[in-house]
Protein backbone atom coordinates (compact mmCIF):
# COMPACT_ATOMS: atom_id res chain seq x y z
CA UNK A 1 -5.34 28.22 7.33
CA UNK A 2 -8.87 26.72 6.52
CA UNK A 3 -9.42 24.14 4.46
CA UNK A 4 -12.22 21.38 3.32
CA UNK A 5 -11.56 17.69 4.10
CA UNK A 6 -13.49 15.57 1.88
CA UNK A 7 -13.17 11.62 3.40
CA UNK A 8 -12.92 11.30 7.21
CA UNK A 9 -11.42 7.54 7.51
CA UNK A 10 -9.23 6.49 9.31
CA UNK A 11 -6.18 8.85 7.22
CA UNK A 12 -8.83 11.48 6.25
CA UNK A 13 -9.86 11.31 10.07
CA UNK A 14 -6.53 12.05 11.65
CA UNK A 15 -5.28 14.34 9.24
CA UNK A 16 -8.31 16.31 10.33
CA UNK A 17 -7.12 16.08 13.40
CA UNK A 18 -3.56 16.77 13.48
CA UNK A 19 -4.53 20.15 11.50
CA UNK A 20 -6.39 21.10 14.00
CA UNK A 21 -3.84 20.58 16.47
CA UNK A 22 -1.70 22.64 14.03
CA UNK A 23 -4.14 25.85 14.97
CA UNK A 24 -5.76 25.03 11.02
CA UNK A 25 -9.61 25.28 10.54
CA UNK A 26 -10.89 21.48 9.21
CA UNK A 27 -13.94 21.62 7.55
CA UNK A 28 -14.64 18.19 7.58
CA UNK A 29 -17.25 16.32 4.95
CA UNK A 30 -18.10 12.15 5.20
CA UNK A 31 -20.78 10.25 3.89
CA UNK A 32 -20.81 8.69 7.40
CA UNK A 33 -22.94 12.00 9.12
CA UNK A 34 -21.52 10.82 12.65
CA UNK A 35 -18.38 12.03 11.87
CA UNK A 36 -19.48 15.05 9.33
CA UNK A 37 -19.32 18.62 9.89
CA UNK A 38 -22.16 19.25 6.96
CA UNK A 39 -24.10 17.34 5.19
CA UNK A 40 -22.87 17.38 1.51
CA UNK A 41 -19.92 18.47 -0.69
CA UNK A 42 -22.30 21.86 -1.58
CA UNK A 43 -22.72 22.64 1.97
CA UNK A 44 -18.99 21.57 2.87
CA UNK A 45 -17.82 24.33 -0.35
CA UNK A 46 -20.62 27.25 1.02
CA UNK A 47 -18.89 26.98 4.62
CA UNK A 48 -14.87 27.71 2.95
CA UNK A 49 -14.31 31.14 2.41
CA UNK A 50 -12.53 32.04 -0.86
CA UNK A 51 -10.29 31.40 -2.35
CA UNK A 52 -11.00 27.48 -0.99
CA UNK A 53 -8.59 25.04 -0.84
CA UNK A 54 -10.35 21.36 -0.50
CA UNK A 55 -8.20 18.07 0.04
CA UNK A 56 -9.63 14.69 -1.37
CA UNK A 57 -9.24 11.23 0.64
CA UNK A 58 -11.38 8.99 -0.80
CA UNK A 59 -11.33 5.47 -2.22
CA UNK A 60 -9.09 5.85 -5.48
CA UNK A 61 -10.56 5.26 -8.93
CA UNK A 62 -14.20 5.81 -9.56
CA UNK A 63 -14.93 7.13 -5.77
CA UNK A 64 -12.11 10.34 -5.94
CA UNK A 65 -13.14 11.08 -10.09
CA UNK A 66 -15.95 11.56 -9.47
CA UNK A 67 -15.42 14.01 -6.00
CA UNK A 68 -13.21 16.01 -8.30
CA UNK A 69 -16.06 16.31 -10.64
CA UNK A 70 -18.60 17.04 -8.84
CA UNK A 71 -15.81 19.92 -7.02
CA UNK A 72 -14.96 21.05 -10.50
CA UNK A 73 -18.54 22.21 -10.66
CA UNK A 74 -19.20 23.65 -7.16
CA UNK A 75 -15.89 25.75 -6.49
CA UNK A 76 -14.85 28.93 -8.38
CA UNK A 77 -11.61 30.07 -10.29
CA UNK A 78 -8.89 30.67 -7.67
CA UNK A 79 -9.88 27.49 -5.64
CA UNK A 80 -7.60 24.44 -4.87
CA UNK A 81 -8.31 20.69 -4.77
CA UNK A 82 -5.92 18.39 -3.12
CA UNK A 83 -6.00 14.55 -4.37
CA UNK A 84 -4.33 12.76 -1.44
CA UNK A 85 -5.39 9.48 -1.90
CA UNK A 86 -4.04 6.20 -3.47
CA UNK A 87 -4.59 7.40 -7.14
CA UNK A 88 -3.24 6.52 -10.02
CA UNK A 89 -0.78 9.14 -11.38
CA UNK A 90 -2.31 8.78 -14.94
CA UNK A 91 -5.57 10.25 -13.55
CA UNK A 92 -3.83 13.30 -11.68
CA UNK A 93 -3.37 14.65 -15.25
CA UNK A 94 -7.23 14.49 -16.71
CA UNK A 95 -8.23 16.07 -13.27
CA UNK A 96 -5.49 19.01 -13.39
CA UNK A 97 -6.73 19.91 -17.14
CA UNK A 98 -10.49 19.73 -15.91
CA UNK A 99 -9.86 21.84 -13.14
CA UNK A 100 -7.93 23.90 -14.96
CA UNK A 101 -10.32 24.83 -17.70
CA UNK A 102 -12.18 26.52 -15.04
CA UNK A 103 -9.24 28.37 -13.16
CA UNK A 104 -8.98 25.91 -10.17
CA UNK A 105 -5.54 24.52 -9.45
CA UNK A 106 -4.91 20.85 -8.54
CA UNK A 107 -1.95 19.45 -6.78
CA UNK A 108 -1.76 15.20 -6.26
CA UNK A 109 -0.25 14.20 -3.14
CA UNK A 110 1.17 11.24 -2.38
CA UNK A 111 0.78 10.40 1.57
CA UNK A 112 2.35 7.24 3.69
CA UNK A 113 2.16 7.26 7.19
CA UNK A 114 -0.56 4.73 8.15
CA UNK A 115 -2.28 4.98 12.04
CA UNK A 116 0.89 6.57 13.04
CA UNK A 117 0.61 9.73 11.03
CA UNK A 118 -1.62 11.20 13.82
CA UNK A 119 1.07 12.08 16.24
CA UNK A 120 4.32 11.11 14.33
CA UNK A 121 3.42 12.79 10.84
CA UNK A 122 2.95 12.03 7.10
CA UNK A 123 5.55 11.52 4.45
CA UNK A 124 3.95 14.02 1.65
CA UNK A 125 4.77 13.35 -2.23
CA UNK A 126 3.74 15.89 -3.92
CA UNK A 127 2.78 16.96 -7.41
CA UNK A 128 1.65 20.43 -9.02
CA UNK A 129 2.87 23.85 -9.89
CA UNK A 130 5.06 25.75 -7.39
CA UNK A 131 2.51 28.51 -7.18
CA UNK A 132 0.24 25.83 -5.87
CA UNK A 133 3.16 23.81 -3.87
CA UNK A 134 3.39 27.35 -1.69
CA UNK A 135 0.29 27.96 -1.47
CA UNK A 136 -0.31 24.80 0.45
CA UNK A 137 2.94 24.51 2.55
CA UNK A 138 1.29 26.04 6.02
CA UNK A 139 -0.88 22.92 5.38
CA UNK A 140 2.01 20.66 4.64
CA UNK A 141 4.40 21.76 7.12
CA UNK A 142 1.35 21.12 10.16
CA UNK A 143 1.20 17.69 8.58
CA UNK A 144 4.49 16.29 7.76
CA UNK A 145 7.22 15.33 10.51
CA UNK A 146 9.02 17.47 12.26
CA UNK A 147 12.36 18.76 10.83
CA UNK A 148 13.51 18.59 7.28
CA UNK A 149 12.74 15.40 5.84
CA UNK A 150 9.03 14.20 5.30
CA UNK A 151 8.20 16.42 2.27
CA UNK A 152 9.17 16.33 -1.61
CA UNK A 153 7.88 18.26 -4.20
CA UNK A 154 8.77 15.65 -6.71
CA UNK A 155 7.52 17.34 -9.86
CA UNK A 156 4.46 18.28 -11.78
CA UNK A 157 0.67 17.11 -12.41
CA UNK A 158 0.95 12.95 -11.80
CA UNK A 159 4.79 12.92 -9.62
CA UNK A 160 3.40 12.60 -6.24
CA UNK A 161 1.28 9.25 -6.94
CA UNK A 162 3.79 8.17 -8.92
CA UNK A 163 6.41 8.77 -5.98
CA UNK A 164 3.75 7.54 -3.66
CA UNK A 165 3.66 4.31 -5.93
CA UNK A 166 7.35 3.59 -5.90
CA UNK A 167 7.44 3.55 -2.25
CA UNK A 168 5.11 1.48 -2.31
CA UNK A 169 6.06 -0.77 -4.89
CA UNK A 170 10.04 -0.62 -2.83
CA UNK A 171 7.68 -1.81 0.63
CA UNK A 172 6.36 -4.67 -1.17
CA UNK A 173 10.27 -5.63 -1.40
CA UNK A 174 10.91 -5.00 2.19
CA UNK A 175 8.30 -6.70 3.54
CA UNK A 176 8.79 -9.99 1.43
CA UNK A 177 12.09 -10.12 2.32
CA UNK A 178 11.61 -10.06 6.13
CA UNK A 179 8.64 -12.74 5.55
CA UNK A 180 10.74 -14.86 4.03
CA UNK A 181 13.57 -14.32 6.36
CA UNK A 182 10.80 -15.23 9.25
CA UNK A 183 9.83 -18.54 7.42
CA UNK A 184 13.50 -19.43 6.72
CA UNK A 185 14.26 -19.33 11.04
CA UNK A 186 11.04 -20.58 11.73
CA UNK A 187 11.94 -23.96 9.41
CA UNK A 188 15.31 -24.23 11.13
CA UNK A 189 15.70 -26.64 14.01
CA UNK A 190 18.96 -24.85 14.67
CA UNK A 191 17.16 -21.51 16.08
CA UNK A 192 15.05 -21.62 18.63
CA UNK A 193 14.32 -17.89 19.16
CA UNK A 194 12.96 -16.59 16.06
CA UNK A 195 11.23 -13.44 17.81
CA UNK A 196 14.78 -12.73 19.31
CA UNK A 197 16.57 -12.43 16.15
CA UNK A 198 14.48 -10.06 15.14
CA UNK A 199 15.01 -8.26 17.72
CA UNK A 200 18.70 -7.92 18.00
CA UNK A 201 18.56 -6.75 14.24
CA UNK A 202 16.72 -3.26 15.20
CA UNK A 203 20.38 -2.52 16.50
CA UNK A 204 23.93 -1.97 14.91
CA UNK A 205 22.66 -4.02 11.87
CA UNK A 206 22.12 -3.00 8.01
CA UNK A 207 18.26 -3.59 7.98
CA UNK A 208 17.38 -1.60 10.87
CA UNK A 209 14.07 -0.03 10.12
CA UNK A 210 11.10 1.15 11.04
CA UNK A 211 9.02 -1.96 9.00
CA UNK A 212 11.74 -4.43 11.19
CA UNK A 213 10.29 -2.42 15.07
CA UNK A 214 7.02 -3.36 13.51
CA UNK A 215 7.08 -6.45 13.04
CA UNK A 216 9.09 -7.43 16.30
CA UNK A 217 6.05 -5.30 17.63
CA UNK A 218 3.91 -8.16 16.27
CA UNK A 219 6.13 -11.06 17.08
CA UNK A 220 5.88 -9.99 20.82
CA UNK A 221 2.06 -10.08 20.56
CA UNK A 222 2.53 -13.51 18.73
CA UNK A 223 4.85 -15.01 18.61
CA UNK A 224 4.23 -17.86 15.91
CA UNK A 225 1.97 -15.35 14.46
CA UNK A 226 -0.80 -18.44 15.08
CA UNK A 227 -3.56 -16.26 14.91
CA UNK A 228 -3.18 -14.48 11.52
CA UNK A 229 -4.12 -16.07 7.89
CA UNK A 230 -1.35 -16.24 5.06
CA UNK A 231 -3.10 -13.91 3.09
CA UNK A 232 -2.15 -10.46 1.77
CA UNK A 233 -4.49 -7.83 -0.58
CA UNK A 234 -2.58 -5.61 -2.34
CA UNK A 235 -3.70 -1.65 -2.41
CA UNK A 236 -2.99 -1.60 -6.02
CA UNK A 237 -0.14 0.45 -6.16
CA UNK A 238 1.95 -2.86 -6.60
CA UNK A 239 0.43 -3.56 -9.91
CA UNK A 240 0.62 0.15 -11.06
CA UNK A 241 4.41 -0.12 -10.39
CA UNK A 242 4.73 -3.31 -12.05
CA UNK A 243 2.65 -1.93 -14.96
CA UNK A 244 5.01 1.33 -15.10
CA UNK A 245 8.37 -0.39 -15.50
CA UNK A 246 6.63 -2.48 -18.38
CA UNK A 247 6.36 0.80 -20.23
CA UNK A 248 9.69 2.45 -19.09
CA UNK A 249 11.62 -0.81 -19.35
CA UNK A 250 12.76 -0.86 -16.09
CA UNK A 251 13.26 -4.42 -14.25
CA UNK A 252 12.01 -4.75 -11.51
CA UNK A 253 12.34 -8.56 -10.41
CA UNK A 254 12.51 -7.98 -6.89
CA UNK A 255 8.79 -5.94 -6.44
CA UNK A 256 6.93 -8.18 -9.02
CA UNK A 257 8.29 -11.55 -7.61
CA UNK A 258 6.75 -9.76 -4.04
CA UNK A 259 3.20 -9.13 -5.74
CA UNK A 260 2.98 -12.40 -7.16
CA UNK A 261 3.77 -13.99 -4.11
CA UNK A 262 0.59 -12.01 -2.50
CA UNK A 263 -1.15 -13.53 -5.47
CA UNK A 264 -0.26 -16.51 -4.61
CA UNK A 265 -1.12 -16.65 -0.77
CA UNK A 266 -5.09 -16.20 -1.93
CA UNK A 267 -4.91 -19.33 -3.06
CA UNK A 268 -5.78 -22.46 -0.76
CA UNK A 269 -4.69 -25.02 -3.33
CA UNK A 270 -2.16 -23.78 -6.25
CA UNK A 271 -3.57 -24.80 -9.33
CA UNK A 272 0.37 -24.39 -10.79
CA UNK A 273 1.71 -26.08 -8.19
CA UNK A 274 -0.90 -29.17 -9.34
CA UNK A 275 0.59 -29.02 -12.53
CA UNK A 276 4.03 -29.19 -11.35
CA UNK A 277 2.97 -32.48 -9.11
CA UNK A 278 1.34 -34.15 -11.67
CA UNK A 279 4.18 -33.37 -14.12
CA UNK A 280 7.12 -34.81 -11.19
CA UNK A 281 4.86 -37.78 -10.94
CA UNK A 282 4.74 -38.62 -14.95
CA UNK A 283 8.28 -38.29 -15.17
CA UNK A 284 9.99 -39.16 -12.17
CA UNK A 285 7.35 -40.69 -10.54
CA UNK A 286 7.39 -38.30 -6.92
CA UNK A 287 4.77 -38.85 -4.33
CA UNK A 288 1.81 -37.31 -5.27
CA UNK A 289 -0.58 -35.88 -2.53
CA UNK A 290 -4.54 -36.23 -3.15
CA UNK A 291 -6.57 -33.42 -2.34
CA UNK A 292 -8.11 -35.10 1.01
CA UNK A 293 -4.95 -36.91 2.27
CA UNK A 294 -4.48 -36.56 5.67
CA UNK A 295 -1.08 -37.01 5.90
CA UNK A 296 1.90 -35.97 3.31
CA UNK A 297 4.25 -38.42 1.43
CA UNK A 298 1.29 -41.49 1.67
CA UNK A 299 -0.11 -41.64 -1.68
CA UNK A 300 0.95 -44.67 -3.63
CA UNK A 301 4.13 -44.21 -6.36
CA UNK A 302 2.85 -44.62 -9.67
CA UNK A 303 3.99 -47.85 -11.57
CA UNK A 304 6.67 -46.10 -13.92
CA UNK A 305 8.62 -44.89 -10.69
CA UNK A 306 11.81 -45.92 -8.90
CA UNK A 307 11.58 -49.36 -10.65
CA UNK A 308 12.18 -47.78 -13.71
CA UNK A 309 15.14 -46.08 -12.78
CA UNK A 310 13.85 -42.56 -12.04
CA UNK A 311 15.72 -40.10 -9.96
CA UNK A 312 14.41 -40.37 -6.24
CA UNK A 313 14.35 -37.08 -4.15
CA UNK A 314 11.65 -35.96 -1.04
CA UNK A 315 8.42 -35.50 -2.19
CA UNK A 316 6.61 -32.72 -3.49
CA UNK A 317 3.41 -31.73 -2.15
CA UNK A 318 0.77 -29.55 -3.03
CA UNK A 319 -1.31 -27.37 0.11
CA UNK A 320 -4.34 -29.74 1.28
């Protein structure tokens, strides 16, 4: 099957590629003319033969609305444009009815599987009509996994982001969970192989997974993990789940409690956890911690403290 791949990054790039290995003709189009087969998205829609199919992976927001509008106005009824980027499922709607003034179908798919898609396969979530879903499957079979799992069609215009965003949203839990798991071993004096724990877990144990080989993978190139930052972006998705159980009143304690907590590793010096000092120090009269202290637990009590017959636990410190 031939199709146009607009974005040639490092998913774009090896989806390409594994397409190709799949016997598919990639038509490939990048800003970056290194990797480009043409020159622009005009040239890139001249070189499919109709009816074109042409999948999007772009930056989501602003950089993939307006690829889709510019393809709105280049391809013909009977084409196909593929969104499978991080989008937002509320765009995947706007885009389908835009297309579909013209007569060009639009399917959203939602698509996990990282640097290791390449040669193990994509998870596909996908969203659109089933005339559209069929027409694409030669292209979905090539990329997905091999045998039956690896591929939903979840629902109409907007269900594969908003599958892809779930998944997302249920990683954030995962990986929070094993972080704090990591922190809890590494603060114990009792164990004194952290890295093996971890290990013996990918085994006979109820949190076997693919997220726990990876980050034993990491542990044996680190083992303290000295060389990394505690700091964590988020792709967005997070927040869009977050958002979406506001509106459906769904809880979802464990995922938001996990994006805060990647809120709260940008910050060198919590400006809450300040608060909370000061606050322990008015009323109890805890060690407080300046901001250039070298050394935790030295700053002076203030005068209203154990004299006065406050309760006396370890101090609380804030991050220097």
């Amino acid at each position: 099957m031939q199709i146009g791949m607009v974005g040639l990054g490092r998913m774009g790039g090896n989806m390409a590629e594994r397409l190709r290995r799949g016997g598919h003709e990639v038509i490939g189009y990048d800003r970056n003319p290194g990797v480009s087969d043409v020159g622009s998205l005009a040239e890139l829609v001249d070189r499919l033969t109709t009816p074109r199919t042409v999948w999007v992976m772009v930056p989501s927001g602003e950089p993939t609305r307006a690829t889709v509008a510019e393809l709105a106005e280049l391809l013909s009824p009977g084409d196909l444009v593929v969104d499978g980027g991080n989008s937002h499922y509320a765009d995947d709607r706007g885009h389908a009815e835009r297309l579909g003034a013209k007569g060009i179908g639009f399917v959203d798919v939602g698509v996990s599987g990282g640097v290791w898609g390449l040669d193990h396969g994509y998870a596909l979530m996908v969203g659109g009509t089933a005339e559209d879903v069929r027409r694409l499957m030669p292209i979905f079979e090539t990329l997905k996994p091999a045998g039956e799992d690896g591929f939903v069609h979840a629902g109409g215009h907007g269900a594969g982001h908003f599958a892809k965003m779930v998944h997302n949203g249920i990683e954030y839990g995962m990986m929070q969970a094993l972080a704090e798991g990591w922190e809890l071993l590494e603060a114990s004096e009792l164990v004194t192989d952290v890295a093996g724990c971890f290990r013996s877990w990918r085994s006979g144990t109820v949190i076997r997974s693919w997220l726990l080989d990876l980050l034993v993978r990491a542990l044996e190139d680190d083992a303290e993990l000295s060389r990394l930052r505690g700091y964590a972006e988020d792709s967005g998705e997070g927040r869009w789940a977050v958002q979406a159980a506001v509106e459906h009143a769904v809880p979802l304690p464990v995922i938001t409690a996990a994006l805060y907590a990647r809120f709260a590793s940008r910050q060198p010096d919590s400006p809450a956890m300040k608060v909370v000092a000061a606050l322990r120090n008015q009323f109890g009269g805890h060690a407080l911690t300046s901001a250039t202290s070298a050394a935790p637990g030295t700053a002076d009590r203030s005068a209203t403290g154990d004299a006065a017959g406050a309760e006396t636990d370890p101090p609380i410190e804030t991050e220097k």
